[in-house]
Structures are given as C-alpha cells and as structure tokens.
C-alpha atoms as a PDB file:
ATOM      1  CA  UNK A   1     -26.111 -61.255  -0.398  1.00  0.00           C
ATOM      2  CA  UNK A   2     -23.081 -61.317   2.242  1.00  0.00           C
ATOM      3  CA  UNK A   3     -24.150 -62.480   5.492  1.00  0.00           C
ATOM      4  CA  UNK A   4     -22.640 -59.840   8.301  1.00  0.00           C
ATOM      5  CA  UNK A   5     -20.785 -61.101  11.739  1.00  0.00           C
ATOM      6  CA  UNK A   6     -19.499 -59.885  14.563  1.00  0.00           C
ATOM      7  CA  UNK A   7     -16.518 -62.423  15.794  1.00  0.00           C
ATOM      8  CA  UNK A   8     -13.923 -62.151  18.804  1.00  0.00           C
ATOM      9  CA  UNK A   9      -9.977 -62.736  17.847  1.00  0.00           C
ATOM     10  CA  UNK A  10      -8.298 -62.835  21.153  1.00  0.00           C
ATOM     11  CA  UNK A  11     -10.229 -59.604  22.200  1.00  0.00           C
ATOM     12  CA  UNK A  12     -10.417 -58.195  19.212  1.00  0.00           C
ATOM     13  CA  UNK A  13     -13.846 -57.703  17.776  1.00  0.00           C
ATOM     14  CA  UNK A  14     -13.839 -57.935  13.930  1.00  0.00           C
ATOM     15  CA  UNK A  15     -16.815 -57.612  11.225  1.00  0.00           C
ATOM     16  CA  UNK A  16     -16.470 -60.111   8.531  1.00  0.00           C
ATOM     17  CA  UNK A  17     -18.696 -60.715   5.355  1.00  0.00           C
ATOM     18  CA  UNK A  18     -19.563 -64.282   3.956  1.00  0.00           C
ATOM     19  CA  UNK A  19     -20.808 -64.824   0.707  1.00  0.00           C
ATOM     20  CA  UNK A  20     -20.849 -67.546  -1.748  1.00  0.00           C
ATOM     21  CA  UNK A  21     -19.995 -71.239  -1.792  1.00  0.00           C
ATOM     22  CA  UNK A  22     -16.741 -73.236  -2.229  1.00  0.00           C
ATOM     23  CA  UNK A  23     -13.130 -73.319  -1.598  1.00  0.00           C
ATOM     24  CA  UNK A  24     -12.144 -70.446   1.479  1.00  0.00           C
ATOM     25  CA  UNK A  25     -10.781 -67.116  -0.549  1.00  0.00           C
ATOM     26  CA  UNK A  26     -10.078 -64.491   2.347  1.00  0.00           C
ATOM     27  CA  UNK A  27     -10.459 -61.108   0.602  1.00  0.00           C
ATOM     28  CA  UNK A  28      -8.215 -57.869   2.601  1.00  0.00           C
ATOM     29  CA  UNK A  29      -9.848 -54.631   1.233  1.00  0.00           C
ATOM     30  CA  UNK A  30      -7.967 -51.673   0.396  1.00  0.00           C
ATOM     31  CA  UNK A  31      -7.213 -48.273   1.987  1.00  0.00           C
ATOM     32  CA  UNK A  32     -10.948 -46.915   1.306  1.00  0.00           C
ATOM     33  CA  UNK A  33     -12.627 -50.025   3.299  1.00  0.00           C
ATOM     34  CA  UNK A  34     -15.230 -52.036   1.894  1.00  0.00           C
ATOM     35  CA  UNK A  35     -18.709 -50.527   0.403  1.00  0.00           C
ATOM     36  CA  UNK A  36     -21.747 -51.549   0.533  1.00  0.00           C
ATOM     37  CA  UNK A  37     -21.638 -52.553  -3.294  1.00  0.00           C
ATOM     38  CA  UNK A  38     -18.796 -54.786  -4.351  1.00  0.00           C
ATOM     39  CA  UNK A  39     -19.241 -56.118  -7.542  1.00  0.00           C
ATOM     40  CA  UNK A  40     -15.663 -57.907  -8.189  1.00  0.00           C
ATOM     41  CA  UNK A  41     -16.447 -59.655  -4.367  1.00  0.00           C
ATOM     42  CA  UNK A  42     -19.511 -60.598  -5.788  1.00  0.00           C
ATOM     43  CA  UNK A  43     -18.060 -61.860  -8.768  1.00  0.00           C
ATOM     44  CA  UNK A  44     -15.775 -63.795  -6.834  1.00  0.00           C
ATOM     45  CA  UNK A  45     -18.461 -65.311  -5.118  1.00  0.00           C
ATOM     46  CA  UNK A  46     -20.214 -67.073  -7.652  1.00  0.00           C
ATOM     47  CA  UNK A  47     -16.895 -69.732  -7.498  1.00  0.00           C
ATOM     48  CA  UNK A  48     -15.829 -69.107  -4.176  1.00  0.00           C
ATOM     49  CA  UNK A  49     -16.659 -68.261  -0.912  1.00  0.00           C
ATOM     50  CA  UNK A  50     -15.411 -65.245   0.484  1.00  0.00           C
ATOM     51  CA  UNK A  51     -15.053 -63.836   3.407  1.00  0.00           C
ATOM     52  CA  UNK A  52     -13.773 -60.120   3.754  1.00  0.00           C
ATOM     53  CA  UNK A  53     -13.210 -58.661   6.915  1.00  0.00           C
ATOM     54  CA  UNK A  54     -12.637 -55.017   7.825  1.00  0.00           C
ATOM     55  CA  UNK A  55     -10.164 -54.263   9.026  1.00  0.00           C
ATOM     56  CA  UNK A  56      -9.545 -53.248  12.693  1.00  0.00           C
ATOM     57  CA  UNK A  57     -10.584 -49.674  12.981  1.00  0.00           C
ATOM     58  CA  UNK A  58     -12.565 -49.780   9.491  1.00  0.00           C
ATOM     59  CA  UNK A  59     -15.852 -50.321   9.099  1.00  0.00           C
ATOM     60  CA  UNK A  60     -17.913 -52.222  11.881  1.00  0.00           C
ATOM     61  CA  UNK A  61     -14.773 -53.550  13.220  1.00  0.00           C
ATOM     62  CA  UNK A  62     -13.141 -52.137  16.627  1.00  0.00           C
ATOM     63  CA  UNK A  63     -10.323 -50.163  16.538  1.00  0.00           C
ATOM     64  CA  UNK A  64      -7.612 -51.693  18.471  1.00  0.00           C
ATOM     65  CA  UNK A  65      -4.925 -50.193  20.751  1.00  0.00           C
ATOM     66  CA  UNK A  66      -2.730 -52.353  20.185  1.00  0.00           C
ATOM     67  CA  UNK A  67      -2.368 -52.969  16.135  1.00  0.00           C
ATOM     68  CA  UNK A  68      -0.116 -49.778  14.944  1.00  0.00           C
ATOM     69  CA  UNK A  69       0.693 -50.958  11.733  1.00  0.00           C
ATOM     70  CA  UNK A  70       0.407 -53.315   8.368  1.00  0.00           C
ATOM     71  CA  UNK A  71       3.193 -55.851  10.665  1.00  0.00           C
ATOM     72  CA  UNK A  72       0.566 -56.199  13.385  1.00  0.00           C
ATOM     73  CA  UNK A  73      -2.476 -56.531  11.349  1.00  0.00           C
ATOM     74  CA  UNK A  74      -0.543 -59.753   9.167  1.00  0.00           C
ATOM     75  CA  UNK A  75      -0.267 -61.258  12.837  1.00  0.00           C
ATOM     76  CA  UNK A  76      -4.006 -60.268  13.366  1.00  0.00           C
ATOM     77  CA  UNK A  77      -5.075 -62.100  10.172  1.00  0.00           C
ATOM     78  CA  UNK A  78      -2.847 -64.825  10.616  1.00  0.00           C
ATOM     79  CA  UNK A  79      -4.896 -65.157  14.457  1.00  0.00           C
ATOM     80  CA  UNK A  80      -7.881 -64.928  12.150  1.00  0.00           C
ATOM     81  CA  UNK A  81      -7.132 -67.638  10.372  1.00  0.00           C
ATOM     82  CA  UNK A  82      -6.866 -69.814  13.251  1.00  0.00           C
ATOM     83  CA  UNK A  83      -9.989 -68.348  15.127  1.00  0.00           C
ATOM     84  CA  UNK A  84     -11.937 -69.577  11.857  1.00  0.00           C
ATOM     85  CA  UNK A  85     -10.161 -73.147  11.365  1.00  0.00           C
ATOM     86  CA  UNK A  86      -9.058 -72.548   8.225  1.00  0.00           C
ATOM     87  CA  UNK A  87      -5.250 -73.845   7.948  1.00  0.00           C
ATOM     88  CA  UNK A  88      -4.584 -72.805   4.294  1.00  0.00           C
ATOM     89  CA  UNK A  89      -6.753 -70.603   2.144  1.00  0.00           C
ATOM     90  CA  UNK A  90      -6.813 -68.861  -1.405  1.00  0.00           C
ATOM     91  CA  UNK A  91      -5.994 -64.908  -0.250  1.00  0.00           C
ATOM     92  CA  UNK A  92      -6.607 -62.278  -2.470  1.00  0.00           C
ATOM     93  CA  UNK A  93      -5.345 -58.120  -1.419  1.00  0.00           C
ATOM     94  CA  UNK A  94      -6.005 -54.863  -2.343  1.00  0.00           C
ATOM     95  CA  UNK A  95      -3.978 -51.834  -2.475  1.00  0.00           C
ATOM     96  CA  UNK A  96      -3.172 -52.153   1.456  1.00  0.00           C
ATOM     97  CA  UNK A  97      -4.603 -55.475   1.711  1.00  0.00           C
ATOM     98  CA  UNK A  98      -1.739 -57.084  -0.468  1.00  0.00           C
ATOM     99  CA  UNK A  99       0.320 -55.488   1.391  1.00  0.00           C
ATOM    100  CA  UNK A 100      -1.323 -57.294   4.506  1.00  0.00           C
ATOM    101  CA  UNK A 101      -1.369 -60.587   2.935  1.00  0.00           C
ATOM    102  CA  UNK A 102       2.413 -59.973   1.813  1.00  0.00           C
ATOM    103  CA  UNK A 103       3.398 -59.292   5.447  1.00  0.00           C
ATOM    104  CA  UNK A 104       1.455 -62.430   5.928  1.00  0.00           C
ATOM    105  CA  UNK A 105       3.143 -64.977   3.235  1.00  0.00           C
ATOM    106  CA  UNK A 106       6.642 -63.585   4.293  1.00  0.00           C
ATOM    107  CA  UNK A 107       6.256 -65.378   8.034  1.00  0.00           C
ATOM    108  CA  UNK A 108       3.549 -68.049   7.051  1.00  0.00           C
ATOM    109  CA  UNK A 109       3.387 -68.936   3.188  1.00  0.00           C
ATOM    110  CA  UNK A 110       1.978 -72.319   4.403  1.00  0.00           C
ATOM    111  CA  UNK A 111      -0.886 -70.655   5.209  1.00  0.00           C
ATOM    112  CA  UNK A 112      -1.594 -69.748   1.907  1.00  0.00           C
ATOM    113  CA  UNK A 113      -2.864 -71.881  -1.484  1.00  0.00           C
ATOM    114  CA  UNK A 114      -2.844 -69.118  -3.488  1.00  0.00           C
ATOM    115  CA  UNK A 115      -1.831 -65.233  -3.791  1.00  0.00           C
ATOM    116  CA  UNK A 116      -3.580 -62.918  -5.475  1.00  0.00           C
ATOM    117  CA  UNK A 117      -2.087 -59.239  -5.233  1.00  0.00           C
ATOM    118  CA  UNK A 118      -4.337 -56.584  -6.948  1.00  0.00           C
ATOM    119  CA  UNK A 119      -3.066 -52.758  -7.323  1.00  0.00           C
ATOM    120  CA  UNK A 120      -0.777 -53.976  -4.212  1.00  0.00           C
ATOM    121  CA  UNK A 121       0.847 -51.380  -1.498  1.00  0.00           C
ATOM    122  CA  UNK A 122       3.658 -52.530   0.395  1.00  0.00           C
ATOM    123  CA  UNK A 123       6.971 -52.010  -1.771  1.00  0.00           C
ATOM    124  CA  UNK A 124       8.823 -48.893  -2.443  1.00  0.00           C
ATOM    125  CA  UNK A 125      10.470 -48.162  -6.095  1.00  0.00           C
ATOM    126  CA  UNK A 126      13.145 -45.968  -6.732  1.00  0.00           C
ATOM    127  CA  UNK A 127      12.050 -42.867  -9.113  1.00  0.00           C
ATOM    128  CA  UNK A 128       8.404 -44.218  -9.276  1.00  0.00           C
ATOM    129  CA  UNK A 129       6.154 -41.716  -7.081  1.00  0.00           C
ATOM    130  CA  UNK A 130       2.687 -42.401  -5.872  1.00  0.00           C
ATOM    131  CA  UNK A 131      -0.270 -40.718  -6.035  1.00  0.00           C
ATOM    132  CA  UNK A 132      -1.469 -39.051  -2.749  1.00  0.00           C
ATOM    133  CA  UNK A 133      -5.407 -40.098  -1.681  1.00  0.00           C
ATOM    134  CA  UNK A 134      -4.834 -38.286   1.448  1.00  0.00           C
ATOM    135  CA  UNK A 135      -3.704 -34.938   0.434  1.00  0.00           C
ATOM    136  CA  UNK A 136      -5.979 -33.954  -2.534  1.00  0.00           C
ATOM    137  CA  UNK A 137     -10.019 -33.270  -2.843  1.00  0.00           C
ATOM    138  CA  UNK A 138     -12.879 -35.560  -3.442  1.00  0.00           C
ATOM    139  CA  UNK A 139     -12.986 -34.343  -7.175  1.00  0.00           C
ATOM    140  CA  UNK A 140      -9.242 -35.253  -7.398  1.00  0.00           C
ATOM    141  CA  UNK A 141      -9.363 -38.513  -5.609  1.00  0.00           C
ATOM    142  CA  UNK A 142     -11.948 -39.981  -8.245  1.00  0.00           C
ATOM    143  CA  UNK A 143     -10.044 -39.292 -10.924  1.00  0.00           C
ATOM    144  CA  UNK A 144      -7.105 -40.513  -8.882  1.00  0.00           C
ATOM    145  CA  UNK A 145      -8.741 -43.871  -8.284  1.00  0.00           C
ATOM    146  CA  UNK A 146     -10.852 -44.517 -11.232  1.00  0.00           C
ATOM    147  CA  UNK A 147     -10.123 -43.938 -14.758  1.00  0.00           C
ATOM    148  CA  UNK A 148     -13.626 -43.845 -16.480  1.00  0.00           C
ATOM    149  CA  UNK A 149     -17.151 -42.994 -14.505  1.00  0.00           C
ATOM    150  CA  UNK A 150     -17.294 -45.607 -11.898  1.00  0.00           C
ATOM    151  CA  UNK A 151     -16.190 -42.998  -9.603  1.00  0.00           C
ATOM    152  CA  UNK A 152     -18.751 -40.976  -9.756  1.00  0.00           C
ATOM    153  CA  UNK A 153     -21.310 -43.907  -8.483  1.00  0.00           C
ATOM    154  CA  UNK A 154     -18.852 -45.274  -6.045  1.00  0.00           C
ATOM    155  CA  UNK A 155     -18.699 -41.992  -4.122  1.00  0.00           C
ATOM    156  CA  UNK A 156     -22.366 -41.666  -4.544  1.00  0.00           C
ATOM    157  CA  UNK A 157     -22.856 -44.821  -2.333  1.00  0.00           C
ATOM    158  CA  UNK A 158     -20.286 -43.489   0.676  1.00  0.00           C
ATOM    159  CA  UNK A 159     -22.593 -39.886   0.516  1.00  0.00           C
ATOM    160  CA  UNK A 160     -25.628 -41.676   0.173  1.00  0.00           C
ATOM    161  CA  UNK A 161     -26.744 -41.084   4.388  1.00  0.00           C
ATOM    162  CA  UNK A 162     -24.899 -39.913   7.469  1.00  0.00           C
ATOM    163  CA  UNK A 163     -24.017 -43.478   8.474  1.00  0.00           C
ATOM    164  CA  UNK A 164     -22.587 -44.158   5.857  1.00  0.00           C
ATOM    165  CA  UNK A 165     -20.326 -40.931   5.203  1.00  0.00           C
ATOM    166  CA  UNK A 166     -19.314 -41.749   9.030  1.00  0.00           C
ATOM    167  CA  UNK A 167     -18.355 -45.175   7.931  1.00  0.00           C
ATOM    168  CA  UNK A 168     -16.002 -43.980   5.241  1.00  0.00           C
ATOM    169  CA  UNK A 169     -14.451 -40.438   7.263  1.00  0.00           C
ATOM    170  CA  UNK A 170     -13.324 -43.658   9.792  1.00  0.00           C
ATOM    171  CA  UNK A 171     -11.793 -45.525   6.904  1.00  0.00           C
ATOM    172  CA  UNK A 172      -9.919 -42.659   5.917  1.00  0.00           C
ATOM    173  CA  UNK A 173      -8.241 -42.491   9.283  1.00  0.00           C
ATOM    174  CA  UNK A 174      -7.654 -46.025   9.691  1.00  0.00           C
ATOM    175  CA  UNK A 175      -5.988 -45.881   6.314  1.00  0.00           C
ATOM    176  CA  UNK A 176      -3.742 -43.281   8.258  1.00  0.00           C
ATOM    177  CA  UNK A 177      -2.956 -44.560  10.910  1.00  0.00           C
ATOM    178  CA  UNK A 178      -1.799 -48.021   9.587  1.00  0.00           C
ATOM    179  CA  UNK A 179       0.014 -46.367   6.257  1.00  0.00           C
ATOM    180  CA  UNK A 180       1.289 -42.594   6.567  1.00  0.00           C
ATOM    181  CA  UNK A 181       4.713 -42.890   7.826  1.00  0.00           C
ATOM    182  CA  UNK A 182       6.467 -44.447   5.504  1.00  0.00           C
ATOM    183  CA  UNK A 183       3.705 -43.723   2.904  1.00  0.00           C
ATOM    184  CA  UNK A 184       1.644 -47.031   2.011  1.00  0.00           C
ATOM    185  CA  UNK A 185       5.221 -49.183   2.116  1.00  0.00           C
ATOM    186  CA  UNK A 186       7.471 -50.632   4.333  1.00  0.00           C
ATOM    187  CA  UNK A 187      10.745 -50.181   3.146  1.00  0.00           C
ATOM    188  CA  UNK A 188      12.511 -53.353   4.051  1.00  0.00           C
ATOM    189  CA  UNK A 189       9.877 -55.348   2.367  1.00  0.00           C
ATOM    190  CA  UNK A 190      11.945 -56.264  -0.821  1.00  0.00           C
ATOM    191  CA  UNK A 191      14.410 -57.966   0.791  1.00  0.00           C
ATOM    192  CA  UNK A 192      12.005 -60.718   2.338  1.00  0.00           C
ATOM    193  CA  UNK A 193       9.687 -61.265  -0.412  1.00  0.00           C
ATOM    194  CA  UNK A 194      11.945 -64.189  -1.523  1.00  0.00           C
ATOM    195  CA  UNK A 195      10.286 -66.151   1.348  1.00  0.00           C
ATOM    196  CA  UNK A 196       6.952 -66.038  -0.681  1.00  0.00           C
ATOM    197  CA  UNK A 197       6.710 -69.456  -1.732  1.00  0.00           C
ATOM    198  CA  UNK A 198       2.842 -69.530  -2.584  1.00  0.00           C
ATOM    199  CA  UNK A 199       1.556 -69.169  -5.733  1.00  0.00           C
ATOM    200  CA  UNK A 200       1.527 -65.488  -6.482  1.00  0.00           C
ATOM    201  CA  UNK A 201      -0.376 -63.448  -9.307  1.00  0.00           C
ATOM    202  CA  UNK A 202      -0.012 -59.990  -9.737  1.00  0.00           C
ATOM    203  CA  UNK A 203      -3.116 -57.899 -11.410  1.00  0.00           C
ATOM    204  CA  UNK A 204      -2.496 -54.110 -12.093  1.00  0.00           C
ATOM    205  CA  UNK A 205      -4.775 -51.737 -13.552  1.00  0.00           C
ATOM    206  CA  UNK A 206      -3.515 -49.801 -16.697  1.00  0.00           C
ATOM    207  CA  UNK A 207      -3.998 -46.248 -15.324  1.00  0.00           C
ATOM    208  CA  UNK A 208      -3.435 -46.782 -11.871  1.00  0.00           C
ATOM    209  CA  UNK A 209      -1.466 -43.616 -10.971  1.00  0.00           C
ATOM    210  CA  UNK A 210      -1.817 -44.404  -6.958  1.00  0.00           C
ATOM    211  CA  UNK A 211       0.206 -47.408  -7.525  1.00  0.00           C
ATOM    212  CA  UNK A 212       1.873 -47.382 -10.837  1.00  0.00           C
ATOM    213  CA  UNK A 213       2.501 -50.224 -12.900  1.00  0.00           C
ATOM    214  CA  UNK A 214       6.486 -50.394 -12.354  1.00  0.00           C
ATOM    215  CA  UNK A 215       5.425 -51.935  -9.105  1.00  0.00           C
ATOM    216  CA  UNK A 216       3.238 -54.716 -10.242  1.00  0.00           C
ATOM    217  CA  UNK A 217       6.996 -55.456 -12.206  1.00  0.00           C
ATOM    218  CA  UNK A 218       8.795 -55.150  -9.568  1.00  0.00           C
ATOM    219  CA  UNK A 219       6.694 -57.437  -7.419  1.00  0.00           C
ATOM    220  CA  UNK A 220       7.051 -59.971  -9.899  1.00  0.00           C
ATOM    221  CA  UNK A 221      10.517 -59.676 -10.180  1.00  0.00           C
ATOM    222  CA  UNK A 222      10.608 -60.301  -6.331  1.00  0.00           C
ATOM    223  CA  UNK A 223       8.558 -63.213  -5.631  1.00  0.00           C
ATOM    224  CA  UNK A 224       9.656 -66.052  -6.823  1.00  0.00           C
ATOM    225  CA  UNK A 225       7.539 -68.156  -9.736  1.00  0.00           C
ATOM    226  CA  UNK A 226       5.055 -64.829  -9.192  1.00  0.00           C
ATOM    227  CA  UNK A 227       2.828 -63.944 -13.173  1.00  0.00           C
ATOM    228  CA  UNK A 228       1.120 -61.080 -13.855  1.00  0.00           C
ATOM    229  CA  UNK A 229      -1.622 -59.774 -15.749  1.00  0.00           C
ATOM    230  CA  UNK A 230      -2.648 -56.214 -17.080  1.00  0.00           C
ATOM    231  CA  UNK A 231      -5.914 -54.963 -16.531  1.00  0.00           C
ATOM    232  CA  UNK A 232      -6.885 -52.508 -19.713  1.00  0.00           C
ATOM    233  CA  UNK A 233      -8.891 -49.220 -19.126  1.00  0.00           C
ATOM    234  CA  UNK A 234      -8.899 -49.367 -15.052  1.00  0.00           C
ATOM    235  CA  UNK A 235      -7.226 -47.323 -12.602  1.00  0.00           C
ATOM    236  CA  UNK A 236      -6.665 -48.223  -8.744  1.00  0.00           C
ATOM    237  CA  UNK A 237     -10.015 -49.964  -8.135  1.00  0.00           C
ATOM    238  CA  UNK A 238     -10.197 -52.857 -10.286  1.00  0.00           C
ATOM    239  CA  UNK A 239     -12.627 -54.585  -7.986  1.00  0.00           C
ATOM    240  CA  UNK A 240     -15.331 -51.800  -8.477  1.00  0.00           C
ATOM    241  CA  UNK A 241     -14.004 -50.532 -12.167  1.00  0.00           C
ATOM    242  CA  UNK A 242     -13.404 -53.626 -14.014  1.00  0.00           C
ATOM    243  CA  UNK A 243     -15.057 -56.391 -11.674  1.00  0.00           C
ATOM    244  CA  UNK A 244     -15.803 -59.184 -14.052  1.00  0.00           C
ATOM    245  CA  UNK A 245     -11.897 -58.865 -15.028  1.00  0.00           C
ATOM    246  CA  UNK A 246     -10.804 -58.489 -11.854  1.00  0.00           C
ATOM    247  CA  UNK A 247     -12.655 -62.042 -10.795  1.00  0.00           C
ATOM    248  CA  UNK A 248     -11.409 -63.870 -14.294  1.00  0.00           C
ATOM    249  CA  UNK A 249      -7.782 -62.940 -13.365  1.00  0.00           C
ATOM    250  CA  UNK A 250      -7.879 -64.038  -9.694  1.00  0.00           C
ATOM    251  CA  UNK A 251     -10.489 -67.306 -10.447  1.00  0.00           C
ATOM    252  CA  UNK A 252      -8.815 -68.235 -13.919  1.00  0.00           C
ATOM    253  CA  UNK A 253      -5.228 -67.899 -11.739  1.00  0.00           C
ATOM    254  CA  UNK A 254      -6.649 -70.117  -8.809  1.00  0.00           C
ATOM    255  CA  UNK A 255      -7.780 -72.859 -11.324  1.00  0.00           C
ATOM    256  CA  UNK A 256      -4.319 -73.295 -12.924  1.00  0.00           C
ATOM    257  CA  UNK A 257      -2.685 -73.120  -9.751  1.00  0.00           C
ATOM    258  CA  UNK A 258      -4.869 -75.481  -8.230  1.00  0.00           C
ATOM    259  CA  UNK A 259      -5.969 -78.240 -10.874  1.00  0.00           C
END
C-alpha cells in the first residue's frame, strides 16, 4: 500500500506516493493523474521503490502560479529531486510525464540512471495526428485510451464518490493548462533530444491512437543508443491495461542497463 505525503519544494506543496523497496524509480503520471488503483505502479513496486508525485495542480498537490508549462514543471522535478536527496534515479513517464522527464534529461541527463518513456507526449510528427482526450465524450475517451475493457473499470473508480470525480474534473484542467497550446508537444523538442545521454527505452502500446506508434519510432530515432519495445493488445494506458507488461519492459530494461 503507498504511503501518502505532503512535502514543501521551495513553496510548493506537492503529494507524493511511496511504495515498495529498492533502488529510487520516480514515476511522472500522465495527463489523467494518478488513481487510486495502479496496478503497473504496483507492479513496479515489488523491485523498486517508487515514488509518484502529482503533479502541481493534480491531485492533492497545490496548484502553482507560477509553473505554466511542461518547461517549468522539468525544473520543478529536477528541485524535487534535490528536496529528496536523491542525485540520480531510475525515471519512468507517462504520456505527459515522459514528456516531463524528457524536458528533464535534455538539461540534466546526470540526473538520471535510467529512462523509461511509456506512450510518451512531448514530440510532434509530421502527418501523424493525435487523438483528442479533451474534445470528445466519456464513452469516446475509453475507447480512446483503452483498447479492451479496462476502461470501463478505470472510469468506474474516478465516478465511484464526489471526491473522487472532483479529483479527476481537476486533473482534466491541469492537463490543460500545462498541454493545450501547442497540443501535448513542444515543438522544438526534436532538436535537443540528442542531449539525452541516459539510458532510454521506449514502450508503446499497439493501439494507442492518442499517441500513435510513429512516435515511439521517432523517439528512438532521436535519442541516441534509445530501444524500444511493443506492447501487444493495449492502447494509451499501458500501466492500467497491460500492467504486468508494462513493469517487465521498464524492470527487465533497468536490469540490463544496470548489471
């Protein structure tokens, strides 16, 4: 069970989750925040312990005046990072947490043993839309995220009370505010990814038609020494779809890169 705190970075009041035992692997959750029920995080933390924040504005974290954008929040993390003592740690994103962590490698790849990008935001590819969560309904968003019936259940949990529904209306407008204009990418992000020097694996869902898979290729083509892995029969949310593939690929990854 993930232990819940409340911690102060330079003002900035953050939630984090702990759970598990071993080597540091900072988890940065994706554009729908983090649910109650995470099976790949609790996957992960059978080798590893990991600590996933939300972000600022999601969840029980503050919302912050002064964090506009994916740029700031890398500079928040990399704060983080300090605040806790931890000078290099495994990272692992989703959707806009890659995105995050890619911000974060670009400036401080030092700070990093390993990168794990899942379903990553961040770039943008010529001729290769996106889905849209924001502009479509509930019904449409599951199948958007999900390919087979884990949907259903994951939506269950956000409706399950008020508090909760609250929780994930203010996720949604995080997600907004940090990725509408330019939508989920910063534009000038392929031309620094060359300065990723960690260890980098890419894992992409199958059927994700948020983020298709000519971006998990392109990211690979980017960042220098990065592999990649296919995950069969999942969408967008490989964490919550496919969870015990989702934790081989990132812990099987970390062990090779990290003998």
């Amino acid at each position: 069970m993930a232990e819940h705190a409340v911690i102060d970075v330079h003002g900035r009041k953050v939630n984090i989750r702990r759970m598990g035992q071993g080597a540091p692997l900072l988890f940065l959750h994706g554009a729908l925040g983090i649910a109650d029920q995470e099976p790949g995080l609790e996957d992960l933390a059978r080798h590893f312990e990991v600590i996933a924040p939300d972000h600022p504005g999601f969840g029980a974290s503050e919302a912050s005046g002064d964090i506009d954008d994916v740029a700031d929040l890398a500079i928040f993390y990399l704060d983080m990072l300090d605040h806790l003592k931890l000078d290099a740690v495994h990272v692992a994103g989703q959707c806009i947490g890659g995105w995050i962590a890619l911000e974060m490698a670009i400036y401080a790849s030092h700070r990093f043993k390993t990168l794990s990008l899942v379903n990553s935001a961040g770039l943008r590819v010529k001729d290769q839309p996106r889905g849209d969560m924001f502009l479509c309904s509930e019904a449409d968003l599951i199948k958007l995220l999900f390919k087979g019936e884990a949907g259903d259940a994951w939506m269950k949990g956000w409706r399950a009370s008020p508090a909760h529904e609250d929780i994930y209306e203010r996720n949604r407008g995080a997600a907004a505010k940090y990725t509408w204009s330019p939508r989920l990418c910063n534009p000038k992000l392929d031309r620094w990814l060359h300065r990723v020097t960690a260890p980098t694996h890419i894992v992409w869902g199958r059927d994700n038609h948020v983020i298709p898979l000519a971006y998990a290729d392109a990211l690979k083509a980017l960042i220098p020494g990065a592999t990649s892995a296919v995950i069969e029969d999942c969408a967008h949310m490989a964490h919550i779809e496919q969870p015990a593939a989702f934790a081989h690929e990132i812990t099987h990854f970390i062990r090779r890169a990290t003998p």
